[in-house]
Protein backbone atom coordinates (compact mmCIF):
# COMPACT_ATOMS: atom_id res chain seq x y z
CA UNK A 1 211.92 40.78 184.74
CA UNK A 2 212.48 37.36 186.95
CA UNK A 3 209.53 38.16 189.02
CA UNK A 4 207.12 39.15 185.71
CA UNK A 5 208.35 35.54 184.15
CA UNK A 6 208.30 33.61 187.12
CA UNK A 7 204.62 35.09 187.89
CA UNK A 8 203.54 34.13 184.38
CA UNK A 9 204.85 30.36 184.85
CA UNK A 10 202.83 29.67 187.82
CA UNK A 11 199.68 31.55 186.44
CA UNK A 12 200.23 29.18 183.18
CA UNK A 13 201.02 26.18 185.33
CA UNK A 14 197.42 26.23 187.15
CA UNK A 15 194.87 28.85 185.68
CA UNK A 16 192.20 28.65 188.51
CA UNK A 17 195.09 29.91 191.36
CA UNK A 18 193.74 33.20 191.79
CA UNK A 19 196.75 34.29 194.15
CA UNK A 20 198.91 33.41 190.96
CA UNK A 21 196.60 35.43 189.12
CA UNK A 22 197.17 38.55 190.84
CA UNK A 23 200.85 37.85 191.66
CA UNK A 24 200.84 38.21 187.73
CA UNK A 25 198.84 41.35 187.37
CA UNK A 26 200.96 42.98 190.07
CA UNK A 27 204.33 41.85 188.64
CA UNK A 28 203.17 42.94 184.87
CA UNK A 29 202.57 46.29 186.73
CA UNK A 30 206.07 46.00 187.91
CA UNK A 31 207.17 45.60 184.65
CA UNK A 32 205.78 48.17 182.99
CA UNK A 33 206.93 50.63 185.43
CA UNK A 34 210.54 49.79 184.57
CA UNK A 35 210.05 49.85 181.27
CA UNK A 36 207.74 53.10 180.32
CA UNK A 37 208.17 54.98 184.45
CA UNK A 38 204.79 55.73 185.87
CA UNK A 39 202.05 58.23 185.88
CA UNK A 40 199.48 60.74 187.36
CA UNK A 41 196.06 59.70 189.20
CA UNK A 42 193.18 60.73 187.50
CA UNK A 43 191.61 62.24 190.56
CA UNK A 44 194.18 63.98 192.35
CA UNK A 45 197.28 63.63 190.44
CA UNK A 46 199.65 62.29 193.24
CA UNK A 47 201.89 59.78 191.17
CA UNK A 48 200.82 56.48 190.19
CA UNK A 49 203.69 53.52 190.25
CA UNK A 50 201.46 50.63 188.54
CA UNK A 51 199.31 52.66 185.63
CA UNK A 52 196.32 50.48 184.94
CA UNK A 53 193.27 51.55 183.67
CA UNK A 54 190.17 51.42 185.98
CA UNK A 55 186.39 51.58 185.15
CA UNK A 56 183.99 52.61 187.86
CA UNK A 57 180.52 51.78 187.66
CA UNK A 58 178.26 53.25 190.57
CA UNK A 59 175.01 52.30 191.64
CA UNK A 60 173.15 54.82 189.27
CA UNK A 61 174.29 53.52 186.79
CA UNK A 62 177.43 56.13 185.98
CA UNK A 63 180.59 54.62 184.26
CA UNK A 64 183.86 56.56 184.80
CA UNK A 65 186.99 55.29 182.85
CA UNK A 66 190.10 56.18 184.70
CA UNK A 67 193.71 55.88 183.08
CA UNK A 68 194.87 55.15 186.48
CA UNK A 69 194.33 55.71 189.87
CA UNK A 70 196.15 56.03 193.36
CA UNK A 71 195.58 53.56 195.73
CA UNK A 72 194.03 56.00 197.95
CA UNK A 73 191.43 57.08 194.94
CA UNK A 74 191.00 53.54 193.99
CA UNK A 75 190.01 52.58 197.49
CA UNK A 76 187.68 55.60 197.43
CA UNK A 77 186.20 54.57 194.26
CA UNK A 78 186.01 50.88 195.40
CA UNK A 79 183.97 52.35 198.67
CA UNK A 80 181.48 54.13 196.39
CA UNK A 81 180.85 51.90 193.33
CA UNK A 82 179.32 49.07 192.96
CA UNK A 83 181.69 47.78 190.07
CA UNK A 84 185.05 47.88 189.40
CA UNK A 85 186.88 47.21 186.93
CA UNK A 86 190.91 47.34 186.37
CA UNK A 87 191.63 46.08 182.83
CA UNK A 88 195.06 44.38 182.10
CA UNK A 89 194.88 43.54 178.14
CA UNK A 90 192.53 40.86 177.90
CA UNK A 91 192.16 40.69 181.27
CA UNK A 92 190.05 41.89 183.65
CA UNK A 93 189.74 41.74 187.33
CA UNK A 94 186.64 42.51 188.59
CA UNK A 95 186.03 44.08 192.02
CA UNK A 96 182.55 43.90 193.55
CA UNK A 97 180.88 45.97 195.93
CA UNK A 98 180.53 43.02 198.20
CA UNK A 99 184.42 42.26 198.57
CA UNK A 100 184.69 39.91 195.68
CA UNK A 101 187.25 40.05 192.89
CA UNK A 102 187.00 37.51 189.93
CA UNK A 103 189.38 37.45 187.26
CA UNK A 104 188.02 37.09 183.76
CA UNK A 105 190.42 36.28 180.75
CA UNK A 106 189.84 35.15 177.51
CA UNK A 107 190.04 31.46 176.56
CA UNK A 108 193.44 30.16 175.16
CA UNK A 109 192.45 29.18 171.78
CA UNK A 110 191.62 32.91 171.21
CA UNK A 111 195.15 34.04 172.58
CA UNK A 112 196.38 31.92 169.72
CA UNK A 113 198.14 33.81 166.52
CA UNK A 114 195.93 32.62 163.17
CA UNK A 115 197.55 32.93 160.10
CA UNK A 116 196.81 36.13 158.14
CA UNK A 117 194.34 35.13 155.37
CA UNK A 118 195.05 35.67 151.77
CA UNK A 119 192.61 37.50 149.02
């Protein structure tokens, strides 16, 4: 639980630190995995510590949704597609065929609870 809330402080404290950013999504994995235990890959059902979902798109255009993968599978998958996609509420980290990973998250204001409106 430290780890989780310190990884969320520094992602707060400076939103374009993209080592932050994953420190996050990898703690948040953490977390989840002591709170709800882990699961099965997709693919070849080894188990999976961190259960995020993934979504493969190749280069003819197939999209495969994944509850979670291995990190053997997901390295597989990352080999053949030219998208990926591991989502994370919000959140998505994008990995391209290319080597690059972006992080795209919604804008604050949108995060922000609105008061339920009244008929």
């Amino acid at each position: 639980m430290h780890d989780f809330l310190d990884a969320l402080s520094r992602c707060e404290a400076d939103r374009n630190d993209q080592k932050a950013k994953r420190d996050f999504v990898r703690a948040f994995a953490e977390f989840q995995f002591c709170m709800h235990g882990g699961s099965k890959c997709a693919i070849c059902h080894a188990h999976v510590r961190h259960v995020l979902p993934v979504v493969s798109e190749r280069a003819d255009q197939v999209v495969r949704e994944f509850e979670c993968l291995c990190t053997r599978c997901f390295e597989s998958e990352r080999a053949v597609a030219k998208k990926l996609f591991v989502k994370l509420g919000d959140a998505t980290i994008h990995f391209e065929a290319d080597g690059k990973i972006t992080f795209e998250q919604p804008a604050p204001a949108s995060l922000r609870r609105t008061p339920p409106t009244r008929p």
